[in-house]
C-alpha atoms as a PDB file:
ATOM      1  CA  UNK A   1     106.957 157.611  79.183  1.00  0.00           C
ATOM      2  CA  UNK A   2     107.877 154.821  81.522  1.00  0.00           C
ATOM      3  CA  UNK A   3     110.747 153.653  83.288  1.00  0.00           C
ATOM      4  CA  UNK A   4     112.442 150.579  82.234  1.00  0.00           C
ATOM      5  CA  UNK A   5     112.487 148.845  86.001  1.00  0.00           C
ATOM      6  CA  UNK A   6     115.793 146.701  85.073  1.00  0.00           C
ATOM      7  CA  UNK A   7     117.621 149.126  83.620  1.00  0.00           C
ATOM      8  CA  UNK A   8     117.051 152.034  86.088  1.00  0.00           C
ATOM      9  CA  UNK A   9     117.887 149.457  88.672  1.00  0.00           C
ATOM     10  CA  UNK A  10     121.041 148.961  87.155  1.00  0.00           C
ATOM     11  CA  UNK A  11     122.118 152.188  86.718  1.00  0.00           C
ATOM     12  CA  UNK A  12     121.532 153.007  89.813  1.00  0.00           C
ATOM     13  CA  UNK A  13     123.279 149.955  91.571  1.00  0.00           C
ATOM     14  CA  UNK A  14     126.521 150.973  88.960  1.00  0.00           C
ATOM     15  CA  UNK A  15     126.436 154.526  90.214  1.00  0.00           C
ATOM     16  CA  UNK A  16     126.196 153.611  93.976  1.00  0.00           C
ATOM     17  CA  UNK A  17     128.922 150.771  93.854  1.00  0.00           C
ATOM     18  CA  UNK A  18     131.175 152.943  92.308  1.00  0.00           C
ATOM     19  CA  UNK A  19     130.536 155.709  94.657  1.00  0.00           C
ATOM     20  CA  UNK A  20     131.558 153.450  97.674  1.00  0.00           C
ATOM     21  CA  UNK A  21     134.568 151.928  95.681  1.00  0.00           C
ATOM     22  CA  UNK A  22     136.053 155.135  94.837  1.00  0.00           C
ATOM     23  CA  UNK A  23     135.735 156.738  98.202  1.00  0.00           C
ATOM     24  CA  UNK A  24     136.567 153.681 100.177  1.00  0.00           C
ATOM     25  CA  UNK A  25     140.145 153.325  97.888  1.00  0.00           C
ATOM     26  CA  UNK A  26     140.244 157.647  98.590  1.00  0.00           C
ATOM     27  CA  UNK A  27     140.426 157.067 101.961  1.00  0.00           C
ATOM     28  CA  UNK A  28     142.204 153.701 102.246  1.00  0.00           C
ATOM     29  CA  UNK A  29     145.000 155.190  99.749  1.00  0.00           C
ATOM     30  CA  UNK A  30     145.306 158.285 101.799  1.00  0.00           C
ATOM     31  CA  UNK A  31     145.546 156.062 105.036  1.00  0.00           C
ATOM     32  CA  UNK A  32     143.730 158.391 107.518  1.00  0.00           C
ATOM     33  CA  UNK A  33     140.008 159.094 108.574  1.00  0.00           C
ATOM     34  CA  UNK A  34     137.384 156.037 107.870  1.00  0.00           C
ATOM     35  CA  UNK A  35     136.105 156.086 111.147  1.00  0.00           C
ATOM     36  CA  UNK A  36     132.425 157.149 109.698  1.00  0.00           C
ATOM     37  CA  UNK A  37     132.911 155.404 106.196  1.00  0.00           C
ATOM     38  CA  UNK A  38     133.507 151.851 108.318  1.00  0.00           C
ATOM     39  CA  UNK A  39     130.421 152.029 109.599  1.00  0.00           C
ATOM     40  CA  UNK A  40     128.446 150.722 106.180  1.00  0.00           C
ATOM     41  CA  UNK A  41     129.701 147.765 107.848  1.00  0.00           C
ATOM     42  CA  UNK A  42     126.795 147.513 109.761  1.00  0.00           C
ATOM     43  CA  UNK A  43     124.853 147.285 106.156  1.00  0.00           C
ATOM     44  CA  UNK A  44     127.686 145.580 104.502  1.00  0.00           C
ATOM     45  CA  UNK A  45     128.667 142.288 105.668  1.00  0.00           C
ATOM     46  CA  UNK A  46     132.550 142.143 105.370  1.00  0.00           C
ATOM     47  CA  UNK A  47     132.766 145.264 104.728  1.00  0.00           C
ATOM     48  CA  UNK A  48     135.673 147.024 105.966  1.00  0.00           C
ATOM     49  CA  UNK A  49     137.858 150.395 105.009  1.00  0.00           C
ATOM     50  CA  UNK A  50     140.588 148.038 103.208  1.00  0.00           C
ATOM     51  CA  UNK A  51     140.919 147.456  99.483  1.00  0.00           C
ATOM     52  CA  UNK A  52     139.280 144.035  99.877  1.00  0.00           C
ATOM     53  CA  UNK A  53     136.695 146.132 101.847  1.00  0.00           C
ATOM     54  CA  UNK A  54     135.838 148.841  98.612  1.00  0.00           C
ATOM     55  CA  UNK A  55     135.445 145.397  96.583  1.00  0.00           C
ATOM     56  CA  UNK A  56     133.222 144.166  98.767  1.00  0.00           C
ATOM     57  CA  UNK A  57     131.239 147.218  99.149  1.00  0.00           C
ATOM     58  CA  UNK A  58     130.992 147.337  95.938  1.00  0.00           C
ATOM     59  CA  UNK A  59     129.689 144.288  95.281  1.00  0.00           C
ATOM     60  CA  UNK A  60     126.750 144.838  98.501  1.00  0.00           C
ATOM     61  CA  UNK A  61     125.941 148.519  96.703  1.00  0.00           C
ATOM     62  CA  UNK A  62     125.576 146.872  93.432  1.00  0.00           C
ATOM     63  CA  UNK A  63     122.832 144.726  95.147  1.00  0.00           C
ATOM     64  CA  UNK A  64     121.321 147.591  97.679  1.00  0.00           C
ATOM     65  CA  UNK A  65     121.307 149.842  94.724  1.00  0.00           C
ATOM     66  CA  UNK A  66     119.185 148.050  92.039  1.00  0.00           C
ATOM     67  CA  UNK A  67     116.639 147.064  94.260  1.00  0.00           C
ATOM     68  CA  UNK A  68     116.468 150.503  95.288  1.00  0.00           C
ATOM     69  CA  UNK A  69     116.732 152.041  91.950  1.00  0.00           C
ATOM     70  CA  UNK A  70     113.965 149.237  90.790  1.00  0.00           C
ATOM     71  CA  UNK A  71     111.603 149.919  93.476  1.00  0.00           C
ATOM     72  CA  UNK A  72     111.935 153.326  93.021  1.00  0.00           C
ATOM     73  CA  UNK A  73     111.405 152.767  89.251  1.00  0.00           C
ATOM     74  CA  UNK A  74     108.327 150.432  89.130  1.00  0.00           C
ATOM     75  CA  UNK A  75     106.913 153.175  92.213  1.00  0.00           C
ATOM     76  CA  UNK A  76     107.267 155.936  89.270  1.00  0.00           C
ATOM     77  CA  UNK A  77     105.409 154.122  86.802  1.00  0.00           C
ATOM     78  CA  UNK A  78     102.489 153.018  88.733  1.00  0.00           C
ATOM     79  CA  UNK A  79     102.030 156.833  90.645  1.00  0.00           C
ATOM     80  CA  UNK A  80     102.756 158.617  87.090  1.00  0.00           C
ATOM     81  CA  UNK A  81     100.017 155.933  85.401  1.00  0.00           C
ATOM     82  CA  UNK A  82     102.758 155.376  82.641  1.00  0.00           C
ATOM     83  CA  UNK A  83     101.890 152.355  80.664  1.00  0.00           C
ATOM     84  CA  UNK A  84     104.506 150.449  78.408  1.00  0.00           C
ATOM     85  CA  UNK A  85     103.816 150.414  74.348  1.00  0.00           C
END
């Protein structure tokens, strides 16, 4: 059975951006460490360990993670020989 490209993609963009929003806010709320979790700004543009920062990593993981998720996907599909109905 294959995998719907789009909607794996999606999934796994939602999953990743919430990942970094929750643990960005964790750590902004609780007001100490970061120091490692700051460095996704390297990946992130604008991204910072801030609550305008978990917004905007969410946004970037959104992106990173459905292309990701889509590659990975559409890679399944063609090395499984799955063929859509």
């Amino acid at each position: 059975m294959p995998l719907q490209v789009r909607a794996f993609g999606f999934a796994v963009g939602l999953v990743w951006g919430i990942t970094i929003l929750g643990v960005t806010l964790a750590v902004t709320i609780k007001g100490t460490g970061g120091e490692h979790l700051g460095r996704l700004g390297l990946l992130y543009p604008g991204y910072r360990v801030t609550y305008l920062g978990s917004v905007i990593g969410f946004v970037w993981s959104v992106i990173y993670g459905f292309i990701a998720g889509a590659l990975l996907a559409w890679l399944y599909n063609k090395l499984s020989g799955a063929q859509r109905r």
